[in-house]
C-alpha atoms as a PDB file:
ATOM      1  CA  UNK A   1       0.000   0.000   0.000  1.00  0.00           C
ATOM      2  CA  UNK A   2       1.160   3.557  -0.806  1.00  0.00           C
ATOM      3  CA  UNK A   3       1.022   5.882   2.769  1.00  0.00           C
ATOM      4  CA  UNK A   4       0.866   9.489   2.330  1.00  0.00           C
ATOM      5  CA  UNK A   5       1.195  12.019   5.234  1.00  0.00           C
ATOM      6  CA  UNK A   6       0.154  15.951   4.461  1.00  0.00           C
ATOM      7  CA  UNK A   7       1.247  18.024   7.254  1.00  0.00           C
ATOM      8  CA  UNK A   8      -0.280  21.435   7.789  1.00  0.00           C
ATOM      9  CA  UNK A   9       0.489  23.204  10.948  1.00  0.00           C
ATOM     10  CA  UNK A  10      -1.600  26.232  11.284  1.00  0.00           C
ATOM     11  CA  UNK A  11      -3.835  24.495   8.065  1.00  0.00           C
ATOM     12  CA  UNK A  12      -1.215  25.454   5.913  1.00  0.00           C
ATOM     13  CA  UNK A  13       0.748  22.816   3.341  1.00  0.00           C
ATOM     14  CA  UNK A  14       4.032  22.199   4.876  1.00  0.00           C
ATOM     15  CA  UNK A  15       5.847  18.559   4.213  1.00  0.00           C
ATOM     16  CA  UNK A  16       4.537  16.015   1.637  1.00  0.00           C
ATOM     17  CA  UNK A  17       5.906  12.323   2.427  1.00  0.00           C
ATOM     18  CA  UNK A  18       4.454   9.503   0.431  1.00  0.00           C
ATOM     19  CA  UNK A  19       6.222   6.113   0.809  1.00  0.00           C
ATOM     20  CA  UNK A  20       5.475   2.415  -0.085  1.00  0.00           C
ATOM     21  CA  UNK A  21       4.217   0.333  -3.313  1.00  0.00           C
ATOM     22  CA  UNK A  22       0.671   0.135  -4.168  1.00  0.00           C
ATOM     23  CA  UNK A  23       0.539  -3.683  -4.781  1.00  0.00           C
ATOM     24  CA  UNK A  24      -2.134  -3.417  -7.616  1.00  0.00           C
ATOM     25  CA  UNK A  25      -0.277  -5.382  -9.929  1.00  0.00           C
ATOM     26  CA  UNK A  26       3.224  -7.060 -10.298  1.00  0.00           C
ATOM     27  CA  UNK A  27       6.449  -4.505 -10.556  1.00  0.00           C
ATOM     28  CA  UNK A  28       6.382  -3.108 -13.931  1.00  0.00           C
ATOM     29  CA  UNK A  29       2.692  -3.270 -14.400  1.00  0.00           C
ATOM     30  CA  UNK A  30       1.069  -1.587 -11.508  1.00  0.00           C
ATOM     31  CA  UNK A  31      -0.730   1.697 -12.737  1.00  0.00           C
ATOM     32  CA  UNK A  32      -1.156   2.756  -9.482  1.00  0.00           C
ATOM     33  CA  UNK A  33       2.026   2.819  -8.579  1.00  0.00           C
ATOM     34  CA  UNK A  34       2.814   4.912 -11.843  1.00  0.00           C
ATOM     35  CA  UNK A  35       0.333   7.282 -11.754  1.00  0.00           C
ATOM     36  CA  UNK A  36       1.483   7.947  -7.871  1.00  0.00           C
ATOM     37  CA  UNK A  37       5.388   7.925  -9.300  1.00  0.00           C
ATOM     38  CA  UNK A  38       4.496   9.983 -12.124  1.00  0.00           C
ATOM     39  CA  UNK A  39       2.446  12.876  -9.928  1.00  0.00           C
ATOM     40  CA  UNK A  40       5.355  12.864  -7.386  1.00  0.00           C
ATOM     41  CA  UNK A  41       8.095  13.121  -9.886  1.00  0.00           C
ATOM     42  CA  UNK A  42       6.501  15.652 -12.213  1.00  0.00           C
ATOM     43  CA  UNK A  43       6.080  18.123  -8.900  1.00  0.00           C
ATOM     44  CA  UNK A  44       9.788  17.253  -8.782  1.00  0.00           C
ATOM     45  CA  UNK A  45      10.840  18.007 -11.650  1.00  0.00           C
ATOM     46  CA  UNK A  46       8.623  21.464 -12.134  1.00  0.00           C
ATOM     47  CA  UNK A  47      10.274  22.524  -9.087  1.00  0.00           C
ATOM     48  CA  UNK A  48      13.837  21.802 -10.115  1.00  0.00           C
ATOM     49  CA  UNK A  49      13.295  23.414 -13.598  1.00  0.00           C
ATOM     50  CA  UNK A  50      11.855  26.425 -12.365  1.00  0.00           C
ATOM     51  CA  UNK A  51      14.770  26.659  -9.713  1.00  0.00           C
ATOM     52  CA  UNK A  52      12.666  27.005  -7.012  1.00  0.00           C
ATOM     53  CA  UNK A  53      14.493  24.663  -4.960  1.00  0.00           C
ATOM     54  CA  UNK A  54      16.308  26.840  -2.503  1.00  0.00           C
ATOM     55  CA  UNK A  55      12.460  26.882  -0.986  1.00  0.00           C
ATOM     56  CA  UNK A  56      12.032  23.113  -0.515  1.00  0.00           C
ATOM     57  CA  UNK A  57      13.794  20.443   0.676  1.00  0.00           C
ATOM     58  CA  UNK A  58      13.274  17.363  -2.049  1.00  0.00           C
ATOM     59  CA  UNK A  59      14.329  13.969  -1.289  1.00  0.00           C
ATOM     60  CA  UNK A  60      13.171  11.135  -3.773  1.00  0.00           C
ATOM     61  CA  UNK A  61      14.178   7.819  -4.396  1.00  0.00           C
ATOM     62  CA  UNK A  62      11.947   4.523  -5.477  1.00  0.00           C
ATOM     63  CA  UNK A  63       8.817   4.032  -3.079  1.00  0.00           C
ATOM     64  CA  UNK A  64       9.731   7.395  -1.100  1.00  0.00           C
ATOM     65  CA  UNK A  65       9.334  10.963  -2.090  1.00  0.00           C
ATOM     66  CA  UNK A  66       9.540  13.488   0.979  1.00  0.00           C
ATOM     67  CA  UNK A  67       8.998  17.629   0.076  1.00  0.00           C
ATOM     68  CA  UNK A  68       9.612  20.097   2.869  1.00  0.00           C
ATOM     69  CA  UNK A  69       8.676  23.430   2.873  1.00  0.00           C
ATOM     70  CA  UNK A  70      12.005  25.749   4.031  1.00  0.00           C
ATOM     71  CA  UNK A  71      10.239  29.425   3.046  1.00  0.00           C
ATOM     72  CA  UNK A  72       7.136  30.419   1.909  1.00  0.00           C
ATOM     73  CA  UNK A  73       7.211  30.210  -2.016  1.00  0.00           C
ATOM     74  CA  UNK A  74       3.698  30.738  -3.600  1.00  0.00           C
ATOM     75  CA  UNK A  75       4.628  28.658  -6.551  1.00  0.00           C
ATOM     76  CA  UNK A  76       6.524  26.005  -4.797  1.00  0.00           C
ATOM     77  CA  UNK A  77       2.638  25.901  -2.577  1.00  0.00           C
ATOM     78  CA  UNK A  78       0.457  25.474  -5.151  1.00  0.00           C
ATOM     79  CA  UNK A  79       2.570  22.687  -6.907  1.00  0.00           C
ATOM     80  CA  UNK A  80       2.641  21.224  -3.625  1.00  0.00           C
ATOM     81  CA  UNK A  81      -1.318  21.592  -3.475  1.00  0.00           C
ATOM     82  CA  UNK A  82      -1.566  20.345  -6.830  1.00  0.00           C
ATOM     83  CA  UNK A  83       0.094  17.405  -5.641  1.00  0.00           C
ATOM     84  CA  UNK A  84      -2.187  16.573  -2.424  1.00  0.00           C
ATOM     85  CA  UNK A  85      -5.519  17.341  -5.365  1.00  0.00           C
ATOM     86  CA  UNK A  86      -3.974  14.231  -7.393  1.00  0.00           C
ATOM     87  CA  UNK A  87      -3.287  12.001  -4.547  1.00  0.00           C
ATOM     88  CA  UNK A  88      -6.360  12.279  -2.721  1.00  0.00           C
ATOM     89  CA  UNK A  89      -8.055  11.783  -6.362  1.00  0.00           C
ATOM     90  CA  UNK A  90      -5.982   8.488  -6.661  1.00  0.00           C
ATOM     91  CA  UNK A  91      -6.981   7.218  -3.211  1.00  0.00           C
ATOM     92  CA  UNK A  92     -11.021   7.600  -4.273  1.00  0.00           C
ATOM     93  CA  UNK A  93     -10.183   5.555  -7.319  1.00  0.00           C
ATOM     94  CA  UNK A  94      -8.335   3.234  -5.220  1.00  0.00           C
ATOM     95  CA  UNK A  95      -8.674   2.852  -2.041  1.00  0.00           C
ATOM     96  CA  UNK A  96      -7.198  -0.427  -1.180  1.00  0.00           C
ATOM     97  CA  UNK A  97      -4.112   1.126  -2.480  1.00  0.00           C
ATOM     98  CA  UNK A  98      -3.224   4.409  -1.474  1.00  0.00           C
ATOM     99  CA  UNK A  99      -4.061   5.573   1.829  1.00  0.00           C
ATOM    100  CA  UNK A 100      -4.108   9.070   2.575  1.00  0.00           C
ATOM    101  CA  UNK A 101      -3.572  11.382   5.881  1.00  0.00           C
ATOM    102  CA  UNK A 102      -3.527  14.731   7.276  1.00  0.00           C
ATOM    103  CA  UNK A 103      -1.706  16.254   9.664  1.00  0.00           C
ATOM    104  CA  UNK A 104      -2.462  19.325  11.575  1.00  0.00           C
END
């Protein structure tokens, strides 16, 4: 199963940590585990090309992808946002393989 954690002190998007394998299918054929891979590294890789990385901490590897607010970035937010929108989307599709949670 795929765990994610969205913390928001104060209600406000701070750390994004998603870790695990979905299970859905075998390695190499699980969508679910793509579509969560793909989400993750395409917030990545926005926030790399548009340099914004002095503003968040990124650390991503296979089955683990961690993003850490250091300074309040407006764009660097709302990719973050955009992020929790398509992983709480994936977990109503399916729910036996993603489990999401928020922290406060």
């Amino acid at each position: 199963m795929i765990e994610t954690r969205f913390t928001k002190p104060n209600g406000k998007l701070n750390e994004i940590l998603v870790t695990g394998h979905a299970g859905y299918a075998k390695h190499g054929q699980d969508i679910v585990c793509a579509a969560v891979s793909a989400a993750t590294l395409v917030t990545a890789n926005a926030i790399l090309h548009l340099k914004l990385n002095d503003a968040i901490h990124l650390d991503v590897k296979e089955g683990y992808f961690k993003a850490t607010l250091k300074k309040h970035d407006d764009t660097v937010i709302k990719l973050l946002e955009n992020l929790e929108y398509t992983l709480l989307d994936l977990e109503k599709q399916y729910p036996k393989y993603i489990k999401n949670q928020k922290e406060g």
